[in-house]
C-alpha atoms as a PDB file:
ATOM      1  CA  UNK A   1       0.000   0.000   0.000  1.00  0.00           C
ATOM      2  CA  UNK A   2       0.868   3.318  -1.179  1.00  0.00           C
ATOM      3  CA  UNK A   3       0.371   7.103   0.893  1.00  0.00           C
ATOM      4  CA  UNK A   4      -0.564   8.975  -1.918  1.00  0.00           C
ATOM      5  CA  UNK A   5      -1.288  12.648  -2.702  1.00  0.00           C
ATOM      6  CA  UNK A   6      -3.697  13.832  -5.468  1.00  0.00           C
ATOM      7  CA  UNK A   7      -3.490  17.583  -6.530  1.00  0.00           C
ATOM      8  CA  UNK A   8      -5.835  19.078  -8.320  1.00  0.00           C
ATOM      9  CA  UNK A   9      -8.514  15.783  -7.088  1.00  0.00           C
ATOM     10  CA  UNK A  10     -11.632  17.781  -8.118  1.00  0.00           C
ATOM     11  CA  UNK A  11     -10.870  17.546 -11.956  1.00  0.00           C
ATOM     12  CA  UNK A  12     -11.728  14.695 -14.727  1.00  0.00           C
ATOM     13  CA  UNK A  13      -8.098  13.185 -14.077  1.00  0.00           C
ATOM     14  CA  UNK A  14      -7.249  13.611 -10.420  1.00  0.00           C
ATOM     15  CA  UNK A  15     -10.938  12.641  -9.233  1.00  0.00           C
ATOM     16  CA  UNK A  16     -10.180   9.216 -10.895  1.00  0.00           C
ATOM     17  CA  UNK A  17      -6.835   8.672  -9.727  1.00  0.00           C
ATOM     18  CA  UNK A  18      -7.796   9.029  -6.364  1.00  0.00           C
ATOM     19  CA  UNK A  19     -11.033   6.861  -6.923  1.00  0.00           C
ATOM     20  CA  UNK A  20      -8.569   3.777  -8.636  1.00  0.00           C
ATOM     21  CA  UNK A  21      -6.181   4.554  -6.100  1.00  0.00           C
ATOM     22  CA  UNK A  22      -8.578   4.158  -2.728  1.00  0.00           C
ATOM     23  CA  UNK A  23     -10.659   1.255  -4.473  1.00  0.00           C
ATOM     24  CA  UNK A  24      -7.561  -0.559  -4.769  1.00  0.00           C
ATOM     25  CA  UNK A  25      -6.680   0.092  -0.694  1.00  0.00           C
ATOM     26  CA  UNK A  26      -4.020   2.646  -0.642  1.00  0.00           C
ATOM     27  CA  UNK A  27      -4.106   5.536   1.542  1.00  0.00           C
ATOM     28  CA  UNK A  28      -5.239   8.685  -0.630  1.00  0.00           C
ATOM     29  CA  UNK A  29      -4.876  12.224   0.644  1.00  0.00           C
ATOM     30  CA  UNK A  30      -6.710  14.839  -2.013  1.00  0.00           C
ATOM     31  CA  UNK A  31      -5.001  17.965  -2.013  1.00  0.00           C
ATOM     32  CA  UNK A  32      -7.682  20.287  -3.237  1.00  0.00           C
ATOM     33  CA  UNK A  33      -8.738  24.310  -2.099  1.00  0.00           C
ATOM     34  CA  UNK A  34     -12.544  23.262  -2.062  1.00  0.00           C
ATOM     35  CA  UNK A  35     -12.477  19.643  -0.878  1.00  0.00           C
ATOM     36  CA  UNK A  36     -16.396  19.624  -0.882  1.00  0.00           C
ATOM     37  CA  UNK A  37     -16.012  18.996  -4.358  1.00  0.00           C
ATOM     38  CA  UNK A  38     -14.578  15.963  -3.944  1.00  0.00           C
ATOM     39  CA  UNK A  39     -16.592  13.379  -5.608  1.00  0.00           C
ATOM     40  CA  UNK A  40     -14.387  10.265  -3.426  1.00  0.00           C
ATOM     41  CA  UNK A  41     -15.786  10.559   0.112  1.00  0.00           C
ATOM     42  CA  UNK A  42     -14.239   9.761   3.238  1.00  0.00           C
ATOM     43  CA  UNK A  43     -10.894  10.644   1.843  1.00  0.00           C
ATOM     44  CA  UNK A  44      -8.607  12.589   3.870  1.00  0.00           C
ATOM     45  CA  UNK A  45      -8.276  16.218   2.290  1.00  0.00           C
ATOM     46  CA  UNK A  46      -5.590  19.348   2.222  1.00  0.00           C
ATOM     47  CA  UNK A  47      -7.363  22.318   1.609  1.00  0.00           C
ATOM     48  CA  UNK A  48      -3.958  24.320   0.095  1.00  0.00           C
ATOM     49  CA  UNK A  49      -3.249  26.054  -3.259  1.00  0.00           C
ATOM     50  CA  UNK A  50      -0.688  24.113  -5.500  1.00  0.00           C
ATOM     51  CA  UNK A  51       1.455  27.423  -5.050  1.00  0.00           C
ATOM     52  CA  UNK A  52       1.454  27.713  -1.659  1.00  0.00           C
ATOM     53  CA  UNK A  53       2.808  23.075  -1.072  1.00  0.00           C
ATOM     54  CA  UNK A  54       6.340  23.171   0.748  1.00  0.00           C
ATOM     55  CA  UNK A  55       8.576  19.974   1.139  1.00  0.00           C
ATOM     56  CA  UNK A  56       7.376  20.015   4.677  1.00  0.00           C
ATOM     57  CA  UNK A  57       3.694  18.977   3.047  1.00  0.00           C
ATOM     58  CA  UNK A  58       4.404  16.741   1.001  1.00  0.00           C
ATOM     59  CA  UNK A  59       6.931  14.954   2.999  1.00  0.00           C
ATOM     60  CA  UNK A  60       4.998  12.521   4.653  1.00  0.00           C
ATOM     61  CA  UNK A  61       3.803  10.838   1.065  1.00  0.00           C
ATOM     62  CA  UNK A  62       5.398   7.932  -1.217  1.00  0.00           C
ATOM     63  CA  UNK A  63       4.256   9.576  -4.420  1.00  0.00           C
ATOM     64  CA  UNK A  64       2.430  13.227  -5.367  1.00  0.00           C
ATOM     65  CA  UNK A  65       0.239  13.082  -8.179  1.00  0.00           C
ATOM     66  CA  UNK A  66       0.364  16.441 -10.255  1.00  0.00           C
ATOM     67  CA  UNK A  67      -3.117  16.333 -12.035  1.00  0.00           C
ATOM     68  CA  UNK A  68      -3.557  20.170 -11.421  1.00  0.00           C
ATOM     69  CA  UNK A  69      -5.685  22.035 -14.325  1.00  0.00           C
ATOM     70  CA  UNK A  70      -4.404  25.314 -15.245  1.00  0.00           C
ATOM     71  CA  UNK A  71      -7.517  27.732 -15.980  1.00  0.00           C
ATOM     72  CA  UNK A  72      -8.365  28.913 -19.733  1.00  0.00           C
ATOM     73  CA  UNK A  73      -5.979  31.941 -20.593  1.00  0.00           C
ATOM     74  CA  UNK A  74      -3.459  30.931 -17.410  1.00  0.00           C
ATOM     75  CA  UNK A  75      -1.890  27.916 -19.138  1.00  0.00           C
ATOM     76  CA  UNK A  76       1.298  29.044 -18.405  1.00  0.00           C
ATOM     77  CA  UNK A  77       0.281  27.909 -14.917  1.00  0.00           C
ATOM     78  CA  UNK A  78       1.258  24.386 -16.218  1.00  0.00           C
ATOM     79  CA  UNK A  79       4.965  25.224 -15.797  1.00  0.00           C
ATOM     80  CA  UNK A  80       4.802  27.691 -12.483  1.00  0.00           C
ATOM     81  CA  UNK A  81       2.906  24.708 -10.768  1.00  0.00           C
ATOM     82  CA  UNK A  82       5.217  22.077 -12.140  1.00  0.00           C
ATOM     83  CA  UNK A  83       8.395  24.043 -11.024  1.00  0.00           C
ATOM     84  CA  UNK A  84       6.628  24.593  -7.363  1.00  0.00           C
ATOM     85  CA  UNK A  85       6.333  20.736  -7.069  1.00  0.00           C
ATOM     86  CA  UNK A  86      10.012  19.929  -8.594  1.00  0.00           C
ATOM     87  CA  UNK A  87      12.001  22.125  -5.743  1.00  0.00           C
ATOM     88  CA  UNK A  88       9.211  20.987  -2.617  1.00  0.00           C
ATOM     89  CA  UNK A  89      10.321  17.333  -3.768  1.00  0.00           C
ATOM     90  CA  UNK A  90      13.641  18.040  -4.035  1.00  0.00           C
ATOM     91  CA  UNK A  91      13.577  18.814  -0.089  1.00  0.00           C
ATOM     92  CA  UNK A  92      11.998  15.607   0.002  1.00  0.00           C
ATOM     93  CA  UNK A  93      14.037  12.105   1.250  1.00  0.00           C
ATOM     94  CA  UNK A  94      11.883   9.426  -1.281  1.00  0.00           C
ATOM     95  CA  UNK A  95       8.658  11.047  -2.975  1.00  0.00           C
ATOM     96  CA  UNK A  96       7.802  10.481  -6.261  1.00  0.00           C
ATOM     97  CA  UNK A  97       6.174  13.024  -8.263  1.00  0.00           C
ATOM     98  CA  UNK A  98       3.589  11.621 -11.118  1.00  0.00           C
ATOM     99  CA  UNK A  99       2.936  14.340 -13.667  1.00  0.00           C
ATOM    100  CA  UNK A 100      -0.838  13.892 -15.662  1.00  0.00           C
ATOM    101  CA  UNK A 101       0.874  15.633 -18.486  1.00  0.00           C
ATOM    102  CA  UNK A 102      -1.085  16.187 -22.371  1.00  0.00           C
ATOM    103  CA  UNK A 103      -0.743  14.297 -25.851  1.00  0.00           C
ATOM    104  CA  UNK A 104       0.188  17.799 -27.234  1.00  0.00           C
ATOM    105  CA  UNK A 105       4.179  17.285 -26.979  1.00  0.00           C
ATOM    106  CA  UNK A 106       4.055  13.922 -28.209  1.00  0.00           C
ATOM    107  CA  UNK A 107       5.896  12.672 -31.684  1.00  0.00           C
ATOM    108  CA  UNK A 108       3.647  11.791 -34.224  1.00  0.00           C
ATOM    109  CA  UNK A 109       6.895  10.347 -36.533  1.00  0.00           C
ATOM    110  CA  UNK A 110       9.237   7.848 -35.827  1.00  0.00           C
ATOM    111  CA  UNK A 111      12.378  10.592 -36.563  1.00  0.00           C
ATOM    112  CA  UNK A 112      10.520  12.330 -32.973  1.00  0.00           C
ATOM    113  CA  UNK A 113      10.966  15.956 -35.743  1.00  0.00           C
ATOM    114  CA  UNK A 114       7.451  16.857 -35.327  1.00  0.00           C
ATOM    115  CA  UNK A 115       5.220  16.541 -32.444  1.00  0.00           C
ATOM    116  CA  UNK A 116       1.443  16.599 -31.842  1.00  0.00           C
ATOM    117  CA  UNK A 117       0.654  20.096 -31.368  1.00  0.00           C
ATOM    118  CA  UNK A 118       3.024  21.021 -34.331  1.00  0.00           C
ATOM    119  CA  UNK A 119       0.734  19.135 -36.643  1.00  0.00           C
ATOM    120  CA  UNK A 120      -1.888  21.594 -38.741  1.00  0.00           C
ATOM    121  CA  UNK A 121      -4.969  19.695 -37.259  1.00  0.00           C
ATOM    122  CA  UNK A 122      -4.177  20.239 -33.519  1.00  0.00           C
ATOM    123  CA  UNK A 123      -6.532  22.954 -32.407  1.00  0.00           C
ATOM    124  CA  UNK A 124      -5.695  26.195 -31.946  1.00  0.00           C
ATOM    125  CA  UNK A 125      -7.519  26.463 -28.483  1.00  0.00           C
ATOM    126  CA  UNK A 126      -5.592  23.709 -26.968  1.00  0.00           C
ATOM    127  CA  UNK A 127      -2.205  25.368 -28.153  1.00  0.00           C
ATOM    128  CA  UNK A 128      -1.621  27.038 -25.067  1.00  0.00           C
ATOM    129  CA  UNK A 129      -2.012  24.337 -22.437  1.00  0.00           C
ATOM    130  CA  UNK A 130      -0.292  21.895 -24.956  1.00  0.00           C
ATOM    131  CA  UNK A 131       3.086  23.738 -25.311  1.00  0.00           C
ATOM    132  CA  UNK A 132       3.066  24.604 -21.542  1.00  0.00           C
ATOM    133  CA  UNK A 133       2.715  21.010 -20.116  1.00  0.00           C
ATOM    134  CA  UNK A 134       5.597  20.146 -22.961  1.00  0.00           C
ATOM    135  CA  UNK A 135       7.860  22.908 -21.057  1.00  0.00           C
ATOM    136  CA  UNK A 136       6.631  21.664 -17.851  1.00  0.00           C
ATOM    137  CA  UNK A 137       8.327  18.037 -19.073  1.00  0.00           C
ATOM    138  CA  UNK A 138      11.242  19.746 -20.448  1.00  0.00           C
ATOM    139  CA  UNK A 139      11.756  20.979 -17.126  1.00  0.00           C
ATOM    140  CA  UNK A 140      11.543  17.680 -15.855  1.00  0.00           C
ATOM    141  CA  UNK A 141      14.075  15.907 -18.267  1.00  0.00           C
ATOM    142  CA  UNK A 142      16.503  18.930 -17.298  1.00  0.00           C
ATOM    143  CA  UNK A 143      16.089  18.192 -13.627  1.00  0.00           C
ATOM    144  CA  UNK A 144      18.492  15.845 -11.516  1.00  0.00           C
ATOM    145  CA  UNK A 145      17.115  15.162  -7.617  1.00  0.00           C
ATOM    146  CA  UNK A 146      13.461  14.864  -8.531  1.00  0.00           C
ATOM    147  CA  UNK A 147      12.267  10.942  -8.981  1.00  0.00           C
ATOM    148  CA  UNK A 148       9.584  11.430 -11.426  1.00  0.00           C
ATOM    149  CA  UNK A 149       6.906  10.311 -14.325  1.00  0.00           C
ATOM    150  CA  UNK A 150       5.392  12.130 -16.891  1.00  0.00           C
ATOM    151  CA  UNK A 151       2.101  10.246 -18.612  1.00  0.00           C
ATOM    152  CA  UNK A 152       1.157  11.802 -21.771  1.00  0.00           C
ATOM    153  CA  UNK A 153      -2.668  10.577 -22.577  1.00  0.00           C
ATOM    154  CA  UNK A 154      -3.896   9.646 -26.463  1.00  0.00           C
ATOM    155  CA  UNK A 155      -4.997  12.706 -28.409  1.00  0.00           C
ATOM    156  CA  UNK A 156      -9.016  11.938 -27.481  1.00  0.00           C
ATOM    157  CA  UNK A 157      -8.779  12.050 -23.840  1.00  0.00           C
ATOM    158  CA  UNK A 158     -12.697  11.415 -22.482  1.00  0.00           C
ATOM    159  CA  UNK A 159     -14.803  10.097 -19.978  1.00  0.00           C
ATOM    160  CA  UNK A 160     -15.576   6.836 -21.025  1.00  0.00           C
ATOM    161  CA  UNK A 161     -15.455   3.427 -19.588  1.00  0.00           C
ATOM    162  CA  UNK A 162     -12.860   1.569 -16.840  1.00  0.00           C
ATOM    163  CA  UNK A 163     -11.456  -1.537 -19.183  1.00  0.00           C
ATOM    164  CA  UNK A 164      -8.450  -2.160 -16.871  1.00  0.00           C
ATOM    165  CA  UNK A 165      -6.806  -2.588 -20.578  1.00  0.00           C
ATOM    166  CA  UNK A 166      -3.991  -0.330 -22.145  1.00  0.00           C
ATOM    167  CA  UNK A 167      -1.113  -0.241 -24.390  1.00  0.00           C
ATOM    168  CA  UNK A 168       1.073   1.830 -23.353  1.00  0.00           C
ATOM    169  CA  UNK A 169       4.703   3.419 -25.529  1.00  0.00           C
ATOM    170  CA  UNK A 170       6.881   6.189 -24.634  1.00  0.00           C
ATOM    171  CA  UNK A 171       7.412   9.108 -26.860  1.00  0.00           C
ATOM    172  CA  UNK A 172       5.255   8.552 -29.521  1.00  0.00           C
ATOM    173  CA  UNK A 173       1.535   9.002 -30.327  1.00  0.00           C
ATOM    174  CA  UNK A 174      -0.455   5.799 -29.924  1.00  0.00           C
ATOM    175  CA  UNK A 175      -3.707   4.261 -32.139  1.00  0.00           C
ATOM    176  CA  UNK A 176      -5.883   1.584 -31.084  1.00  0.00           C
ATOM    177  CA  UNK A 177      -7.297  -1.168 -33.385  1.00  0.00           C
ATOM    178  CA  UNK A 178      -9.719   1.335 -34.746  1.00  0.00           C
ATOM    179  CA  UNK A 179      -6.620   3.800 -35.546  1.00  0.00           C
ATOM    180  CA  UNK A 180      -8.060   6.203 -33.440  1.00  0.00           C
ATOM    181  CA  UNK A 181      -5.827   7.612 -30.549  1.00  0.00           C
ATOM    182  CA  UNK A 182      -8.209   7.298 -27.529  1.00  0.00           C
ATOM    183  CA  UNK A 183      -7.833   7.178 -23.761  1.00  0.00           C
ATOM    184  CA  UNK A 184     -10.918   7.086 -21.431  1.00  0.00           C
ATOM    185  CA  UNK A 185      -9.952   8.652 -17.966  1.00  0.00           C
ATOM    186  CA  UNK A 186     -10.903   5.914 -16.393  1.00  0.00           C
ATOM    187  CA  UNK A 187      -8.289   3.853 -17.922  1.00  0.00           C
ATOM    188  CA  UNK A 188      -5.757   5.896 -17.631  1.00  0.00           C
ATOM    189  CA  UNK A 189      -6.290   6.451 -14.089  1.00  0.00           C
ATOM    190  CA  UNK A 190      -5.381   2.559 -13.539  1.00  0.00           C
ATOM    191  CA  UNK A 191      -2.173   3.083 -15.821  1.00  0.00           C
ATOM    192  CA  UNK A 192      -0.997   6.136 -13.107  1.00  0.00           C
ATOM    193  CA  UNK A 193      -2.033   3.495 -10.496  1.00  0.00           C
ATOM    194  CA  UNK A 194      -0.202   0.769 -12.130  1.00  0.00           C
ATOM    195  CA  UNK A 195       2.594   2.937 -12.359  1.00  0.00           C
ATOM    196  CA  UNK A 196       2.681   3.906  -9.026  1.00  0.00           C
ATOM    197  CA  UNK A 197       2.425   0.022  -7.587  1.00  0.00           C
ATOM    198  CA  UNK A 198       4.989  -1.252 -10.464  1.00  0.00           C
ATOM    199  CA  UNK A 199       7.355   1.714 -11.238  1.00  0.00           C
ATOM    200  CA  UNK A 200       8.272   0.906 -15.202  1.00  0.00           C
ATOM    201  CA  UNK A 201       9.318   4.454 -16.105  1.00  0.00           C
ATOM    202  CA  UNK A 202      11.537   6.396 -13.729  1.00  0.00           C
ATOM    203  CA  UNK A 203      12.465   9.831 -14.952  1.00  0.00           C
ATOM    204  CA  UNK A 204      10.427   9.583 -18.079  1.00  0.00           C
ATOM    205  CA  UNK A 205       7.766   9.773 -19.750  1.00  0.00           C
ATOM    206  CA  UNK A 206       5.528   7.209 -20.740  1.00  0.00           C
ATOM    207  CA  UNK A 207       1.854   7.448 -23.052  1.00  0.00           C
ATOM    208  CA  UNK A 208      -1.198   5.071 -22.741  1.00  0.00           C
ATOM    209  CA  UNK A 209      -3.437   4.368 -25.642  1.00  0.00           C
ATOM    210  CA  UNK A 210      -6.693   2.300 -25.188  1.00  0.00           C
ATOM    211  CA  UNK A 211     -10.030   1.176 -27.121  1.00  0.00           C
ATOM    212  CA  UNK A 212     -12.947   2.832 -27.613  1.00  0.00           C
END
């Protein structure tokens, strides 16, 4: 059993990480400023900004899960956030930090010389939290002292249905048998959980594809 932290818990990602994560029997703090949001009851909660989480916080935890949503025009959020968690963990003996990170910065050719949000389809609108959450894991790959994961979603991430199935790959965009790049976030809350209980990818970043 894992002591695990979930930022940002009230969102589509981080309220099903902690749900997979506390149906499975770890211990699940949400760290949330409105926890009576939370949709997971009876979970212990720490009503604190991201901005405001020292070392001393997050301390007591095996792994901090960074699922924090930066709001429409503030995308640049992504990174501040990100760089708040990466020096509290670095005053930190043996937490983890899981990033839920985007499909934007994601290679869509083997050569890894374009990537998704480069592409002419990728919508202007998401742009901005895209390229942020790619400097976010820049920031990551540039950092020593930090033991951490970045999971990159398909392009289509939705509500959908808990499979329990996945394919996951590393730095590449993913299709299903239908060619479609999907992820419901459902499943890919039990590939952060799986991560977390079977650590594959240490200090990288890994991408989780499954069917519709």
């Amino acid at each position: 059993m894992a002591n695990i932290a979930v930022i940002g818990a009230t969102g589509k990602a981080g309220s099903r990480i902690l749900k997979e994560a506390a149906d499975r029997g770890h211990q699940v703090t949400a760290i949330v400023r409105n926890a009576s949001k939370l949709e997971t009851k009876n979970v212990p909660a720490i009503e604190k900004d991201v901005f405001d989480l020292t070392a001393e916080d997050l301390k007591p935890f095996d792994v901090v899960v960074n699922a924090f949503g930066a709001p429409f025009g503030q995308e640049h959020l992504h990174v501040d956030a990100g760089n708040v968690l990466i020096e509290a963990i670095k005053g930190t003996a043996n937490t983890r930090l899981i990033v839920v990170g985007g499909a934007g910065s994601l290679f869509v050719d083997e050569n890894k010389t374009t990537r998704v949000l480069e592409t002419p389809e990728f919508p202007e609108m998401f742009f901005a939290t895209a390229s942020n959450q790619g400097k976010n894991l820049d920031i990551l790959q540039a950092t020593s002292g930090v033991n951490w994961t970045f999971i990159s979603p398909s392009a289509l991430f939705a509500i959908g249905q808990r499979t329990g199935s996945y394919q996951t790959g590393k730095d590449n965009l993913l299709v299903n048998s239908k060619g479609e790049s999907y992820v419901s976030y459902e499943d890919y809350a039990v590939a952060v959980v799986d991560e977390i209980e079977n650590p594959k990818h240490i200090n990288e970043r890994f991408t989780v594809v499954s069917e519709s």
